[in-house]
Structures are given as structure tokens and as C-alpha cells.
C-alpha atoms as a PDB file:
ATOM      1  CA  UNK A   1      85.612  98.740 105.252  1.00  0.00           C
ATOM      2  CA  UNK A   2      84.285  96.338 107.713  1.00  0.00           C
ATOM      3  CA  UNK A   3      87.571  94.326 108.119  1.00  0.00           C
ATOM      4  CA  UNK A   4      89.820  98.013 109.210  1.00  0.00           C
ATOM      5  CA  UNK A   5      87.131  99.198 111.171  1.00  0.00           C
ATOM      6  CA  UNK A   6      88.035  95.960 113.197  1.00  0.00           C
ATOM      7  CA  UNK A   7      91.370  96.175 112.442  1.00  0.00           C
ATOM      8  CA  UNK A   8      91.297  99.963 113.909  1.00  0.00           C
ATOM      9  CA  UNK A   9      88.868  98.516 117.156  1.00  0.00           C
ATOM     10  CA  UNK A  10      91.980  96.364 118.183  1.00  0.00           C
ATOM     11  CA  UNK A  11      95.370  97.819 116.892  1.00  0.00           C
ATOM     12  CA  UNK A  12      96.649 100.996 115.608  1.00  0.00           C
ATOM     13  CA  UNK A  13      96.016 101.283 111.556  1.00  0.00           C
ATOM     14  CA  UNK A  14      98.243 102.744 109.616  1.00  0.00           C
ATOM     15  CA  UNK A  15      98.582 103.590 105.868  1.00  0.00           C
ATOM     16  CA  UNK A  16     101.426 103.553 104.078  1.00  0.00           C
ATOM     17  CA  UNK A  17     101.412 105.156 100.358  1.00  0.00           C
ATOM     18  CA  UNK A  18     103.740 105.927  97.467  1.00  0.00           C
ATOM     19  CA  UNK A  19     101.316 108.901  97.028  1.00  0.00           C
ATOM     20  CA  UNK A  20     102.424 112.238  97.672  1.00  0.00           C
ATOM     21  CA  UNK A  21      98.607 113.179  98.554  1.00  0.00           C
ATOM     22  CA  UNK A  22      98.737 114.554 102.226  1.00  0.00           C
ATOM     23  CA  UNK A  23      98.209 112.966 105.674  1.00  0.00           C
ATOM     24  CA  UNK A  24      95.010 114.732 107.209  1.00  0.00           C
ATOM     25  CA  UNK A  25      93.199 114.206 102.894  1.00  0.00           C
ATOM     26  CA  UNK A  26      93.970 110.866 103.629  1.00  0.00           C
ATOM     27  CA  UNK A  27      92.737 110.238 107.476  1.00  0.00           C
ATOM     28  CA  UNK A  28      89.863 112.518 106.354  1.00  0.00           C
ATOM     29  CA  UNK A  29      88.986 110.357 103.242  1.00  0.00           C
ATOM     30  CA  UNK A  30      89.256 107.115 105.859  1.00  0.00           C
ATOM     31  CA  UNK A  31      87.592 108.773 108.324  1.00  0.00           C
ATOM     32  CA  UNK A  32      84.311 109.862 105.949  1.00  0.00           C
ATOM     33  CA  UNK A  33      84.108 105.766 105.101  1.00  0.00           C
ATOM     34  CA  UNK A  34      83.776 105.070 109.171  1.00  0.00           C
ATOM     35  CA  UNK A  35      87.760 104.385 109.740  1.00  0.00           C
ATOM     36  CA  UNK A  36      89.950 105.886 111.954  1.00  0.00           C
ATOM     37  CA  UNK A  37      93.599 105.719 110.849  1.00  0.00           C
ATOM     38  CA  UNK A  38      96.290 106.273 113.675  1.00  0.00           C
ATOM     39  CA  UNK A  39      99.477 107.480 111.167  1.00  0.00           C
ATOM     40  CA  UNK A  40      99.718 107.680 107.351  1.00  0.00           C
ATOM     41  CA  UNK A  41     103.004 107.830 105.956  1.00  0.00           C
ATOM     42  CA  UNK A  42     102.692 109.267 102.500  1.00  0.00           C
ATOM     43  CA  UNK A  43     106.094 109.616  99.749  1.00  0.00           C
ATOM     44  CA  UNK A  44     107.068 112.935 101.191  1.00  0.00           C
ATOM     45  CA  UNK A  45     106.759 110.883 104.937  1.00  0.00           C
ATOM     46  CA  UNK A  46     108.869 108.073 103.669  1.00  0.00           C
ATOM     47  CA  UNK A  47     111.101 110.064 101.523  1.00  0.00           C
ATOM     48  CA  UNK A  48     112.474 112.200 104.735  1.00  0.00           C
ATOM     49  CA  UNK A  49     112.536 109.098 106.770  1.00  0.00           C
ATOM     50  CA  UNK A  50     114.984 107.558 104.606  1.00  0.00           C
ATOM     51  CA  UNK A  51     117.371 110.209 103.986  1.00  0.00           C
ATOM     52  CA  UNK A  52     117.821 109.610 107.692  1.00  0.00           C
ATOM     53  CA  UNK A  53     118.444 106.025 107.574  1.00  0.00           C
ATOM     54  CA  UNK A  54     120.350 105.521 104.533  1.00  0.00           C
ATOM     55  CA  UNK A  55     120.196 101.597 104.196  1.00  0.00           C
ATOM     56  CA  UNK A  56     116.635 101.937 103.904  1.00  0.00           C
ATOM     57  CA  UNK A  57     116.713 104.374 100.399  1.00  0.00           C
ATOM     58  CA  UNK A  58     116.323 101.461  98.069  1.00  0.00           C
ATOM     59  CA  UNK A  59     113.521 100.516  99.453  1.00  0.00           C
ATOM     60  CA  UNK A  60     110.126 101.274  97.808  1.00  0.00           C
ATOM     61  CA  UNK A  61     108.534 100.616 101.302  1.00  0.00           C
ATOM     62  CA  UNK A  62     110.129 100.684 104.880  1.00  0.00           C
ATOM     63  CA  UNK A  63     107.975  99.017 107.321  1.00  0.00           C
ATOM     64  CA  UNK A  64     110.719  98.427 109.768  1.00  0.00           C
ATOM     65  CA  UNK A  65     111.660 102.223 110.067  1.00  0.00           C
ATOM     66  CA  UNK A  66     108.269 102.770 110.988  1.00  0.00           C
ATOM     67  CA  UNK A  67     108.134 100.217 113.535  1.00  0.00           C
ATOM     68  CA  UNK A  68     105.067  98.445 111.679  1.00  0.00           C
ATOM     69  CA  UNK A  69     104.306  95.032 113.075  1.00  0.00           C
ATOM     70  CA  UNK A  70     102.596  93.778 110.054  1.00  0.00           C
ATOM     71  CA  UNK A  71     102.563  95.173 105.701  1.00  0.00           C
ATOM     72  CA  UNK A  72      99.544  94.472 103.991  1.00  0.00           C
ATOM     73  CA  UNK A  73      99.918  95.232 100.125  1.00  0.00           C
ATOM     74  CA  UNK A  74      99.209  93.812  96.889  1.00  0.00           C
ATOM     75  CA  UNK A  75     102.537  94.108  94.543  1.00  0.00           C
ATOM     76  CA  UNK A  76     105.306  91.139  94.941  1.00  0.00           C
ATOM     77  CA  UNK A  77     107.914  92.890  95.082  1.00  0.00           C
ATOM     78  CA  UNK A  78     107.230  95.088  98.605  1.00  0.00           C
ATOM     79  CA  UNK A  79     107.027  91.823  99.668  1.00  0.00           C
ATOM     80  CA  UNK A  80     110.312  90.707  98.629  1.00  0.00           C
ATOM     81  CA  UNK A  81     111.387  94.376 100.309  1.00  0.00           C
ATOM     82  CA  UNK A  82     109.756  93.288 103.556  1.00  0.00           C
ATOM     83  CA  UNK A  83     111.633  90.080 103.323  1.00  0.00           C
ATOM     84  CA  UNK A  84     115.000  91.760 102.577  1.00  0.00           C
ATOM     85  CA  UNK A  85     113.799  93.706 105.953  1.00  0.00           C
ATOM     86  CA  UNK A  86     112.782  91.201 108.381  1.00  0.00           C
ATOM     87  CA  UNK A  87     109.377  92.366 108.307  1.00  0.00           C
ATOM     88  CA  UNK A  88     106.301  90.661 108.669  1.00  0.00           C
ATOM     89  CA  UNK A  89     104.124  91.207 105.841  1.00  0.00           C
ATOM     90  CA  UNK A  90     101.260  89.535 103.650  1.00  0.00           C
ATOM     91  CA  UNK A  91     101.150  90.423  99.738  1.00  0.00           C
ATOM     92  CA  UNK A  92      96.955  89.957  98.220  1.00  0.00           C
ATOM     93  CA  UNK A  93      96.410  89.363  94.483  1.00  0.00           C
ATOM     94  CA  UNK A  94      93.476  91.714  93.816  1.00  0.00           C
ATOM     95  CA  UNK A  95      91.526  89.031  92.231  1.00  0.00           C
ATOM     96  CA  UNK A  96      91.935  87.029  95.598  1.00  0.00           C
ATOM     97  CA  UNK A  97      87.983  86.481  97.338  1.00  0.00           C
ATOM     98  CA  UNK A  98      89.723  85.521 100.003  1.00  0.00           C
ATOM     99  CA  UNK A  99      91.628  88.360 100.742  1.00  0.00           C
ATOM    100  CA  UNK A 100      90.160  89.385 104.125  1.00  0.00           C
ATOM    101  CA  UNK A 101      90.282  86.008 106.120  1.00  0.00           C
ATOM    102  CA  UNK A 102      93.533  85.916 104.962  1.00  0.00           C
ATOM    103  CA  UNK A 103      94.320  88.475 106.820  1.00  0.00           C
ATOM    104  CA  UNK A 104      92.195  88.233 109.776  1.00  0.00           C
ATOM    105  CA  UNK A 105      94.299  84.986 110.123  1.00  0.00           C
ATOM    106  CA  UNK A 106      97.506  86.606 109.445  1.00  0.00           C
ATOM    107  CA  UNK A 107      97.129  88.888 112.676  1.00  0.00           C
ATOM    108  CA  UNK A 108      95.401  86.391 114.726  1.00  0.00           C
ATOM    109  CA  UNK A 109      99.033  84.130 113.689  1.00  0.00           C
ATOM    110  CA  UNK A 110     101.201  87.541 114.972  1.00  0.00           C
ATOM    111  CA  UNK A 111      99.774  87.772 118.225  1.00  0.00           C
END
């Protein structure tokens, strides 16, 4: 929780989800751990937002829509999305003990 509480100190956090569980249970949950989330864009969120942009439906994921500067998730193949995109993204194995300076140094390489 540490590394989005600093995340959240110094840029907008978001959370993007193929769950269809709603916004405020999910800011709340966040919120209970010490994090403040700024959007959450949930199935039902993307789903909509697609319709209206059509060349974004086949996308699992739609960072770009959203105007997200940076994706972090851990399946390949949003990352091959984000790629298909244009958008900046970083995919972590969940075995990875690295994971969070990897992305500390991801942002500190967008700015």
C-alpha cells in the first residue's frame, strides 16, 4: 500500500478493472487500506466507453480512451493491447520481488 499512497501523494491514481463490482465499493475498499483513488473504471465503465469509440471494442483494456498516462497490470497480453494503443504501460509477473522499484522507476522515466 505504501508504493500508491505515494503514487496518490504525486499523481492522480486510478483503477482500472474487468470487474463489474462498483466504483464508490471500490474507492471505499482503497480508501479503508489508507489510499485515495481519483477514478475507477470498472467493466460496466469501460463497456459504455467503448460502444462510443468503436475501434477500441476489442480491446480488453483502453488506457488511451481514458487518457491514462501510464497501465500497470500483470497479464501479457494488456500489454500487447497497450502496445497496439500507443500507450505507455508496464506488465509485473506476480512472482516479481521487484515489482515496486520497477515501477517507481517507470514513472520517474515518464516524467
Amino acid at each position: 500500500m505504501e508504493l500508491l499512497q505515494e503514487i496518490a501523494r504525486n499523481h492522480d491514481l486510478w483503477i482500472y478493472t474487468t470487474s463489474y463490482r462498483g466504483p464508490l465499493y471500490i474507492k471505499s475498499w482503497f480508501r479503508s487500506l489508507g489510499v485515495r483513488l481519483n477514478y475507477v473504471i470498472n467493466q460496466s465503465i469501460h463497456d459504455n466507453a467503448v460502444k462510443q469509440n468503436v475501434s477500441y471494442t476489442r480491446y480488453s483494456k483502453a488506457p488511451r480512451l481514458f487518457g491514462i498516462d501510464l497501465l500497470v497490470d500483470d497479464l501479457p497480453g494488456v500489454g500487447i493491447e497497450c502496445e497496439d494503443q500507443g500507450c505507455d504501460f508496464i506488465i509485473i509477473h506476480p512472482a516479481d520481488e521487484n515489482w515496486v522499484e520497477k515501477i517507481q522507476l517507470k514513472i520517474i522515466l515518464l516524467r
